[in-house]
Protein backbone atom coordinates (compact mmCIF):
# COMPACT_ATOMS: atom_id res chain seq x y z
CA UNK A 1 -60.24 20.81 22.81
CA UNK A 2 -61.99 19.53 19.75
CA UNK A 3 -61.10 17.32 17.08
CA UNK A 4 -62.23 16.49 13.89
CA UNK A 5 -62.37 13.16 12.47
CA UNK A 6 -62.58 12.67 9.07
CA UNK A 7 -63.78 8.84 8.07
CA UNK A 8 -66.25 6.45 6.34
CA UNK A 9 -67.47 3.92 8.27
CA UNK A 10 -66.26 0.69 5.30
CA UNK A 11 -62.81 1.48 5.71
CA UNK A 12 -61.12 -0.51 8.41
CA UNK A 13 -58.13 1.90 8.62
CA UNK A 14 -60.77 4.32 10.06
CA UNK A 15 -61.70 1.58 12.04
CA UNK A 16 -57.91 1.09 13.65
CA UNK A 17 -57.56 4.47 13.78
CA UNK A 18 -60.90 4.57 15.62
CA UNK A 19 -59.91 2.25 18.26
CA UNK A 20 -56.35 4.05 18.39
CA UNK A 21 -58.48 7.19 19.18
CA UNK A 22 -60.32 5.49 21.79
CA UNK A 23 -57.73 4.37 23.91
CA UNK A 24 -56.29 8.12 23.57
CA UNK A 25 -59.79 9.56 24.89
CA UNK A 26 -60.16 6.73 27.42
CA UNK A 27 -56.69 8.12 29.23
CA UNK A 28 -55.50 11.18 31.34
CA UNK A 29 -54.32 12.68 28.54
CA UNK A 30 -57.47 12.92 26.46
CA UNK A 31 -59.67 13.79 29.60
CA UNK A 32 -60.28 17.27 27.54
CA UNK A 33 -60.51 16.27 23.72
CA UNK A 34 -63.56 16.01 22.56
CA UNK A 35 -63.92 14.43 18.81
CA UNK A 36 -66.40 16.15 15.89
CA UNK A 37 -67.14 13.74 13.49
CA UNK A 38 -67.55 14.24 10.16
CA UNK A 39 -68.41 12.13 7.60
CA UNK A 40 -66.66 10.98 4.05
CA UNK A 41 -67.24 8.54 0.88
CA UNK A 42 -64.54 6.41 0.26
CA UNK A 43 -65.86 5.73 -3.62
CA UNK A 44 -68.34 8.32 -4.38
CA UNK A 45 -69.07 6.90 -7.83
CA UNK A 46 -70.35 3.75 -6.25
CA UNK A 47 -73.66 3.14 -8.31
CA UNK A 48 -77.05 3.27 -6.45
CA UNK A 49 -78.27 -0.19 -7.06
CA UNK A 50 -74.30 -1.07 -5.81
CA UNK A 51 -71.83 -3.64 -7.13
CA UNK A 52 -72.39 -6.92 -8.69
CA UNK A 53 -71.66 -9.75 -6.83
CA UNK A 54 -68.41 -10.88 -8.92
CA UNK A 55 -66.85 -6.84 -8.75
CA UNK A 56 -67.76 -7.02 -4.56
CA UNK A 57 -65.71 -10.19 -3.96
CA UNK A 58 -62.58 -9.00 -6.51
CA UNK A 59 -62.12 -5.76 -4.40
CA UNK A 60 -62.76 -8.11 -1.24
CA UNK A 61 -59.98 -10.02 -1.90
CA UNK A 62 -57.68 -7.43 -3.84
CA UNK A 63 -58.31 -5.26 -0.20
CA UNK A 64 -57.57 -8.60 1.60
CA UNK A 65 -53.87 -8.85 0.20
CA UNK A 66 -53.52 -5.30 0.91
CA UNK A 67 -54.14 -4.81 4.47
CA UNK A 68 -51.53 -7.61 5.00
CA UNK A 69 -49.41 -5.79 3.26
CA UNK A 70 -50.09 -2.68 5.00
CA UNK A 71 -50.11 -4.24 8.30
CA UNK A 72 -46.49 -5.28 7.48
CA UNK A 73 -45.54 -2.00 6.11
CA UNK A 74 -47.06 0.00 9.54
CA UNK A 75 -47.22 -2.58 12.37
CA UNK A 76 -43.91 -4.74 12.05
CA UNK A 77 -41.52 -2.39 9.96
CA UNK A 78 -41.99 0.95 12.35
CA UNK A 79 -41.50 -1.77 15.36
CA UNK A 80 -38.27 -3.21 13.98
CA UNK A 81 -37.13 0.21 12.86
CA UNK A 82 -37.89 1.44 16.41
CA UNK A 83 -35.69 -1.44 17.97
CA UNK A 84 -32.97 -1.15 15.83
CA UNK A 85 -32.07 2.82 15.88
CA UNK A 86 -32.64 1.95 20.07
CA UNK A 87 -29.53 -0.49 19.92
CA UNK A 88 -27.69 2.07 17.33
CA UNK A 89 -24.83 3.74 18.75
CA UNK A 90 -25.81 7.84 18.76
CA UNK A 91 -23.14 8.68 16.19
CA UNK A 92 -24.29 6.17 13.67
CA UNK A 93 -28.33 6.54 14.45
CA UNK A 94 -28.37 9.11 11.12
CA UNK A 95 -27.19 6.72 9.13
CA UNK A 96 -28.94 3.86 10.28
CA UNK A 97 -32.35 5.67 9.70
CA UNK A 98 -31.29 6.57 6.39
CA UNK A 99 -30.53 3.13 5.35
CA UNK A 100 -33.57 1.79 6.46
CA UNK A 101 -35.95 4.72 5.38
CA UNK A 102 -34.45 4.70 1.83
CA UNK A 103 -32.83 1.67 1.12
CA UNK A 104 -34.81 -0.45 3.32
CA UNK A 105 -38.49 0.78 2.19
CA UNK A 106 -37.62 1.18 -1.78
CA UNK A 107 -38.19 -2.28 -2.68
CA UNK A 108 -41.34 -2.77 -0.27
CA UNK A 109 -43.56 0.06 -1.97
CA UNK A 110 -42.21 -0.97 -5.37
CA UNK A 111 -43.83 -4.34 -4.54
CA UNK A 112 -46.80 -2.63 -3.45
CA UNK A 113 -47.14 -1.00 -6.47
CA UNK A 114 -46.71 -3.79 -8.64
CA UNK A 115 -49.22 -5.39 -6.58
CA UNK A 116 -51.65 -2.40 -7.34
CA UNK A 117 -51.24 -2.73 -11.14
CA UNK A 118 -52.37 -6.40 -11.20
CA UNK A 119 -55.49 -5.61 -8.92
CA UNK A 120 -56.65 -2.75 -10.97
CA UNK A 121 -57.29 -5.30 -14.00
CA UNK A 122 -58.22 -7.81 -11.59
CA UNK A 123 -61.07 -6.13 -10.18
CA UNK A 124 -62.54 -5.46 -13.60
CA UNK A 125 -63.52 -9.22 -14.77
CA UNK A 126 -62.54 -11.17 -11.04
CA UNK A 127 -64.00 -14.40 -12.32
CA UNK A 128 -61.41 -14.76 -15.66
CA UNK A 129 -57.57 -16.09 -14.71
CA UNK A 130 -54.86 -13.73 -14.51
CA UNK A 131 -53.12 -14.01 -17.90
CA UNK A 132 -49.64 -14.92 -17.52
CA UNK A 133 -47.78 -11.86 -17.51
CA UNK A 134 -49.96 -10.15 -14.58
CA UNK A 135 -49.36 -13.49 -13.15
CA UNK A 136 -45.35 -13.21 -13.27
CA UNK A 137 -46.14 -9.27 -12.60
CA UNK A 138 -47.77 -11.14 -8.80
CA UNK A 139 -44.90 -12.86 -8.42
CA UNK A 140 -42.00 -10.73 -9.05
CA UNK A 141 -44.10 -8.01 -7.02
CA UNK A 142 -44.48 -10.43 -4.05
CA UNK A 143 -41.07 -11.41 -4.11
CA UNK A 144 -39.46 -8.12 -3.77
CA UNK A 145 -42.35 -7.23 -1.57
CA UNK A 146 -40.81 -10.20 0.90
CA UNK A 147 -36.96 -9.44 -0.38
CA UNK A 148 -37.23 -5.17 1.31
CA UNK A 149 -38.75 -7.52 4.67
CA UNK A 150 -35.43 -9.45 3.96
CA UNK A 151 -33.42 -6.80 3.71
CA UNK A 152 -34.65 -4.90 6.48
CA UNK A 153 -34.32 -7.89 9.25
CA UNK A 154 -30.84 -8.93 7.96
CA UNK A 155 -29.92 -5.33 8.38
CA UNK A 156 -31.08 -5.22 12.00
CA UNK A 157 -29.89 -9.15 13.35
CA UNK A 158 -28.06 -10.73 10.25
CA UNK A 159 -30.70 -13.43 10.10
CA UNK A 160 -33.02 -14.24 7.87
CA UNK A 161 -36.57 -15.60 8.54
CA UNK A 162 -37.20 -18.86 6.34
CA UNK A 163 -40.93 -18.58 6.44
CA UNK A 164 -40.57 -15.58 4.09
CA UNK A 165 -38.36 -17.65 1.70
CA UNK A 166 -41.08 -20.38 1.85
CA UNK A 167 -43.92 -17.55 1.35
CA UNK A 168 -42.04 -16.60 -1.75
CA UNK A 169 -41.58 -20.29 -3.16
CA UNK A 170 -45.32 -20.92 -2.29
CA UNK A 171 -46.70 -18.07 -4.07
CA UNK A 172 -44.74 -18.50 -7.05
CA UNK A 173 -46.08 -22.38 -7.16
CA UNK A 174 -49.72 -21.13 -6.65
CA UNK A 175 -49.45 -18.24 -9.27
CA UNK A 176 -47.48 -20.46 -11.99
CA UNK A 177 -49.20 -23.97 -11.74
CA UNK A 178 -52.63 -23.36 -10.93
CA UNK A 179 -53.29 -20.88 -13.91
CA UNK A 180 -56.79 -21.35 -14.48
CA UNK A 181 -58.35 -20.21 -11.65
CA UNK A 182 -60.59 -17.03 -11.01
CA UNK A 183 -58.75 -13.78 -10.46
CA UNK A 184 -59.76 -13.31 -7.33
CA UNK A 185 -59.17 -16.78 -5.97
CA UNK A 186 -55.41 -16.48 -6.66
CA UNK A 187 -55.05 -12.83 -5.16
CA UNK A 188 -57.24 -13.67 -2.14
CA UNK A 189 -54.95 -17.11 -1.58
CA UNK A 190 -51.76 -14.49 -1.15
CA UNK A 191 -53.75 -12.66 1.57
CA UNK A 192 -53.66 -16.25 3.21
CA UNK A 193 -50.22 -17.10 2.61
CA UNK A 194 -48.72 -13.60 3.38
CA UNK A 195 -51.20 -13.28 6.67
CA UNK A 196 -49.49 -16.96 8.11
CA UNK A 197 -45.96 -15.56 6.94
CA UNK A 198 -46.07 -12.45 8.82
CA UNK A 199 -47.93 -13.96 11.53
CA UNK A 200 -45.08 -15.83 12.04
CA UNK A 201 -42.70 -13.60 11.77
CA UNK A 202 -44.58 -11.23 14.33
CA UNK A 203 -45.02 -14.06 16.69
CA UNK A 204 -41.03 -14.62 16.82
CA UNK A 205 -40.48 -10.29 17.61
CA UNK A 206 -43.16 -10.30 20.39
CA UNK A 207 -41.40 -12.94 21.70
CA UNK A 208 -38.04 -11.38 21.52
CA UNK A 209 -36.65 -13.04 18.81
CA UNK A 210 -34.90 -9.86 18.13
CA UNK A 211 -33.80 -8.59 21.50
CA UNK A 212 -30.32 -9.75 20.44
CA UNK A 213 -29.69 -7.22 18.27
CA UNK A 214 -25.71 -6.01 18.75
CA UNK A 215 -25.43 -2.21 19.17
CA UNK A 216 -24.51 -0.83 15.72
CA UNK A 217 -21.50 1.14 16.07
C-alpha cells in the first residue's frame, strides 16, 4: 500500500509526524505501507536572498511560544481527555466529551488566537518593544490560555495545578515591568516560562498524579 506524505522539511510538525510515521512502518502493521514523498513550501514568498537577521529570530521565537502551546493543546489535553471519559460512567461519557470539547477548548484557542494577533505585528519590527496594549493583549491571551488548562484539570480531579497560577503571575510581571525590551525577547521568554509550566505539569500526569480521578457518574 502506498502513502503519500505531504511535508517541508523546516517544519517540525512534519518532523513529529515523521517520527510518528516511523514507528508505524517500523511495526507489524506497516510491514506493507510503503510512503511516496512529496514535497511542499511552507512560505513560498520567502525572498531569494532570505530573511534578515532581526525578521529570522522574531518568527524563531514567535514559533517558539507556539509549539508550547501546541504541544499543550495535542500532547497533554488529548491525554487528560483520554483519562477522564475512561473513568466516566457510560451514560454520562456524551456529556463529558461535550463539556470538555466545547467548553473546555473555547478559551484555549481564544488564547491562541490572541497570541497570533500580537506575533503578527511582532514579527514585522522584532527589535522595537511591544507597545502596551499588545502587551496587555500577551497577557490577557496567556492567561486564558492557562485558565481553559485550569478549567479542564479541575473538571477531571477538582485540583488545580499552582505552577500554572505562578506561570500566569510571572508572565504578567515580565510583560508589564520590563517594557522596554525587544519584541522578540519578551515573546521568546513565554516560550521559557510556559515550556517549565507544562513541563511540570506533564511530569506530575506521567507520574500518575491523576490516576485518582473518581468515576464521573
Amino acid at each position: 500500500m502506498f502513502i503519500d506524505v505531504v511535508s517541508d522539511l523546516i517544519c517540525p510538525w512534519c518532523f513529529i509526524g515523521k517520527r510518528r510515521l516511523d514507528q508505524v512502518l517500523a511495526s507489524p502493521a506497516g510491514a506493507d505501507v510503503i510512503p511516496r514523498w512529496r514535497p511542499f513550501q511552507l512560505y513560498p514568498q520567502l525572498p531569494m536572498e532570505g530573511l534578515d537577521r532581526a525578521t529570522f529570530v522574531g518568527l524563531v521565537a514567535g514559533c517558539s511560544v507556539a509549539c508550547v502551546l501546541w504541544w499543550v493543546y495535542f500532547a497533554f489535553t488529548p491525554a487528560v481527555t483520554e483519562h477522564t471519559l475512561r473513568h466516566a460512567a457510560t451514560r454520562n461519557r456524551g456529556k463529558v466529551a461535550r463539556d470538555l470539547f466545547t467548553f473546555g477548548h473555547f478559551p484555549i484557542v481564544m488564547g491562541i488566537l490572541g497570541y497570533a494577533v500580537v506575533v503578527k505585528t511582532m514579527v514585522h519590527d522584532p527589535r522595537a518593544p511591544l507597545p502596551l496594549a499588545e502587551r496587555w493583549l500577551l497577557v490577557a491571551a496567556m492567561a486564558v490560555f492557562i485558565g481553559g488548562c485550569l478549567h479542564l484539570q479541575w473538571h477531571v480531579v477538582h485540583r488545580l495545578a499552582p505552577e500554572r497560577f505562578v506561570a500566569i503571575a510571572v508572565i504578567a510581571a515580565w510583560l508589564l515591568i520590563f517594557d522596554a525590551v525587544a519584541g522578540w525577547v519578551a515573546v521568546g521568554a513565554i516560550a521559557v516560562v510556559l515550556a517549565v509550566m507544562q513541563a511540570i505539569t506533564w511530569h506530575r500526569f506521567r507520574r500518575g498524579a491523576l490516576a485518582d480521578v473518581a468515576e464521573i457518574r
